[in-house]
C-alpha atoms as a PDB file:
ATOM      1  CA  UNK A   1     112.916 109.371 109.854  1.00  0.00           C
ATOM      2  CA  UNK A   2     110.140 107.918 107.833  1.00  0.00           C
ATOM      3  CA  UNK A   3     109.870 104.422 107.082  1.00  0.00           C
ATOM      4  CA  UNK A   4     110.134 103.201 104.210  1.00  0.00           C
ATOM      5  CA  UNK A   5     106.977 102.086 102.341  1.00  0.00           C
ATOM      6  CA  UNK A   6     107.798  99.238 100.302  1.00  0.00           C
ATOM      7  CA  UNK A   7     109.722  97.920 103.345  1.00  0.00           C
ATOM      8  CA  UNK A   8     106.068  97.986 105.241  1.00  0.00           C
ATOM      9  CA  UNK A   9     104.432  96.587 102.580  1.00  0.00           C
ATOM     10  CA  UNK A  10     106.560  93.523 102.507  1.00  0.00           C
ATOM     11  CA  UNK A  11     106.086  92.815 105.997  1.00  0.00           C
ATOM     12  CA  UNK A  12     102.740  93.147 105.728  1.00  0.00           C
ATOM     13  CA  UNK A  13     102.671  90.514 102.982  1.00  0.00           C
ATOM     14  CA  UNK A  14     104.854  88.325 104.497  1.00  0.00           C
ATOM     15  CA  UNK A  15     102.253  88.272 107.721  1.00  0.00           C
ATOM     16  CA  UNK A  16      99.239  87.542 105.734  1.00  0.00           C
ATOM     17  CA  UNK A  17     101.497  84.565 104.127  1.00  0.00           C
ATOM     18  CA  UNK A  18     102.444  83.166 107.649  1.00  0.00           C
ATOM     19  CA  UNK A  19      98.271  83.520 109.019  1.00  0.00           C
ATOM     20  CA  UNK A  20      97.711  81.711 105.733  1.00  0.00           C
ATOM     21  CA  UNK A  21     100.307  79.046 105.919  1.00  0.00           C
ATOM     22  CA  UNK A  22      98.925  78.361 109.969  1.00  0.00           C
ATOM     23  CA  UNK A  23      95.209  78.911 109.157  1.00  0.00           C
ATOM     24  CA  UNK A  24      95.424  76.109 106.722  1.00  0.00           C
ATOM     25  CA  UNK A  25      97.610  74.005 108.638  1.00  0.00           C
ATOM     26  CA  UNK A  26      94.967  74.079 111.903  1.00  0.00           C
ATOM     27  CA  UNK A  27      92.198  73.381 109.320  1.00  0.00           C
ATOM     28  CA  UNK A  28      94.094  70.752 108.229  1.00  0.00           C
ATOM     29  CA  UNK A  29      95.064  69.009 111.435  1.00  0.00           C
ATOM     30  CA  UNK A  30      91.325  69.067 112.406  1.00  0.00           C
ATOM     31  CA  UNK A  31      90.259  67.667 109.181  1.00  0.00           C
ATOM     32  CA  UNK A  32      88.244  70.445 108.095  1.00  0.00           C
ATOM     33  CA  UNK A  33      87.014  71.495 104.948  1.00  0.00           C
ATOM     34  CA  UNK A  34      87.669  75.249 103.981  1.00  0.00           C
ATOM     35  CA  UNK A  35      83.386  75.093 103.389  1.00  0.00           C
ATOM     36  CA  UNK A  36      82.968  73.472 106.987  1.00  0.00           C
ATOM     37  CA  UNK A  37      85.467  75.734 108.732  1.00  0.00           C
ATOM     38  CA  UNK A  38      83.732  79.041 106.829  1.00  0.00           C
ATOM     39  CA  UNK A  39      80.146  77.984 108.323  1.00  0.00           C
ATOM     40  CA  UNK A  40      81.685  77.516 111.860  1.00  0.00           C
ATOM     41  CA  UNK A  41      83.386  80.889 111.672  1.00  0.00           C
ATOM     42  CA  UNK A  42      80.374  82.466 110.320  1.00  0.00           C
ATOM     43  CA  UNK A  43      81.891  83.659 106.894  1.00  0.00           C
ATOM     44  CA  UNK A  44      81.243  83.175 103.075  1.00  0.00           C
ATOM     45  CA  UNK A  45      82.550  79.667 101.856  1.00  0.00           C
ATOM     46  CA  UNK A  46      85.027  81.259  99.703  1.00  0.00           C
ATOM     47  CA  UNK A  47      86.564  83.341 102.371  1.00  0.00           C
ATOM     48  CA  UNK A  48      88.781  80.776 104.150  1.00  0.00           C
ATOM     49  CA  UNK A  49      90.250  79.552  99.765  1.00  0.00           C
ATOM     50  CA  UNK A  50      90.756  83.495  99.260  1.00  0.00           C
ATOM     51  CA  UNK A  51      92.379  83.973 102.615  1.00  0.00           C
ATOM     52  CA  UNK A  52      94.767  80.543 102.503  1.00  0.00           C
ATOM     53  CA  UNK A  53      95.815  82.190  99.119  1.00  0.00           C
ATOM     54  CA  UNK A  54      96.127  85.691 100.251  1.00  0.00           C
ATOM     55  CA  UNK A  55      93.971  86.872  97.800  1.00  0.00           C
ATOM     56  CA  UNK A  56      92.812  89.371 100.732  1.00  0.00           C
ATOM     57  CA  UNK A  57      93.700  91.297 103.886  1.00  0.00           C
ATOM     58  CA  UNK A  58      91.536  89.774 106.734  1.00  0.00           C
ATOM     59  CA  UNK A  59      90.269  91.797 109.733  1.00  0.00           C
ATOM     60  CA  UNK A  60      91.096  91.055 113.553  1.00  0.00           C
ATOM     61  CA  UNK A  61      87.535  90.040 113.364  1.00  0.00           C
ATOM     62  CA  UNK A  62      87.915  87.494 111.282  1.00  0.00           C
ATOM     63  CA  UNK A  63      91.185  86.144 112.384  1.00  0.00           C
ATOM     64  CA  UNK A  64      89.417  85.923 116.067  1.00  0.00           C
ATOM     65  CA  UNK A  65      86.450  83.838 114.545  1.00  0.00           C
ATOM     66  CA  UNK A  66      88.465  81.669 112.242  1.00  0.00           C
ATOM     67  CA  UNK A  67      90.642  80.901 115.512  1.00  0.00           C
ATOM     68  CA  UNK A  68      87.629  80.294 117.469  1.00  0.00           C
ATOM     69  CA  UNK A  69      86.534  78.153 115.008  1.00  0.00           C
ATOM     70  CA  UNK A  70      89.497  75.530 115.036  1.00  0.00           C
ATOM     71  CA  UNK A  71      89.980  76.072 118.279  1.00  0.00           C
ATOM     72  CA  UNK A  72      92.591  77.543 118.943  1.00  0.00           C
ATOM     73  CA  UNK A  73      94.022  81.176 120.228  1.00  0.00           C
ATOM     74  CA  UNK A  74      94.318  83.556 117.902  1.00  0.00           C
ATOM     75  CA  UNK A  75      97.861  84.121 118.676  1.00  0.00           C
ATOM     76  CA  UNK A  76      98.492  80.912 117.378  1.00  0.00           C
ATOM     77  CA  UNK A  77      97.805  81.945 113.582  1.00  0.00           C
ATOM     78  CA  UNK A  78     100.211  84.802 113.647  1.00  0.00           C
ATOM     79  CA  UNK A  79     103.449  82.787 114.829  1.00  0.00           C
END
């Protein structure tokens, strides 16, 4: 049995909402700036505004650097 598309594509949604929701709420809590937490995770200074908006789909890379960057685990931003 296949499953079902639309059903995937949801949950994938939903996910990107939830590392949204926590990458802007550890940004917040360290009192960072999406600009300043972009130039410690090493990414364009628009990429943390398109991510908390889920504009995009962001790599494992990037999810490990923004973590790094707030210091945290990446774990932490998929919970």
């Amino acid at each position: 049995m296949q499953p079902d598309i639309f059903v995937g594509l949801k949950q994938a949604r939903d996910i990107l909402k939830i590392v949204a929701k926590n990458i802007r709420h550890y940004r917040l809590k360290a009192d960072l700036s999406q600009e300043k937490l972009a130039e410690y995770a090493d990414v364009h200074r628009n990429y943390i505004g398109r991510v908390e908006r889920c504009e995009i789909n962001l790599s494992l890379v990037q999810l490990a650097r923004i973590a790094i960057a707030l210091k945290i685990h990446p774990a932490d931003l998929l919970k």
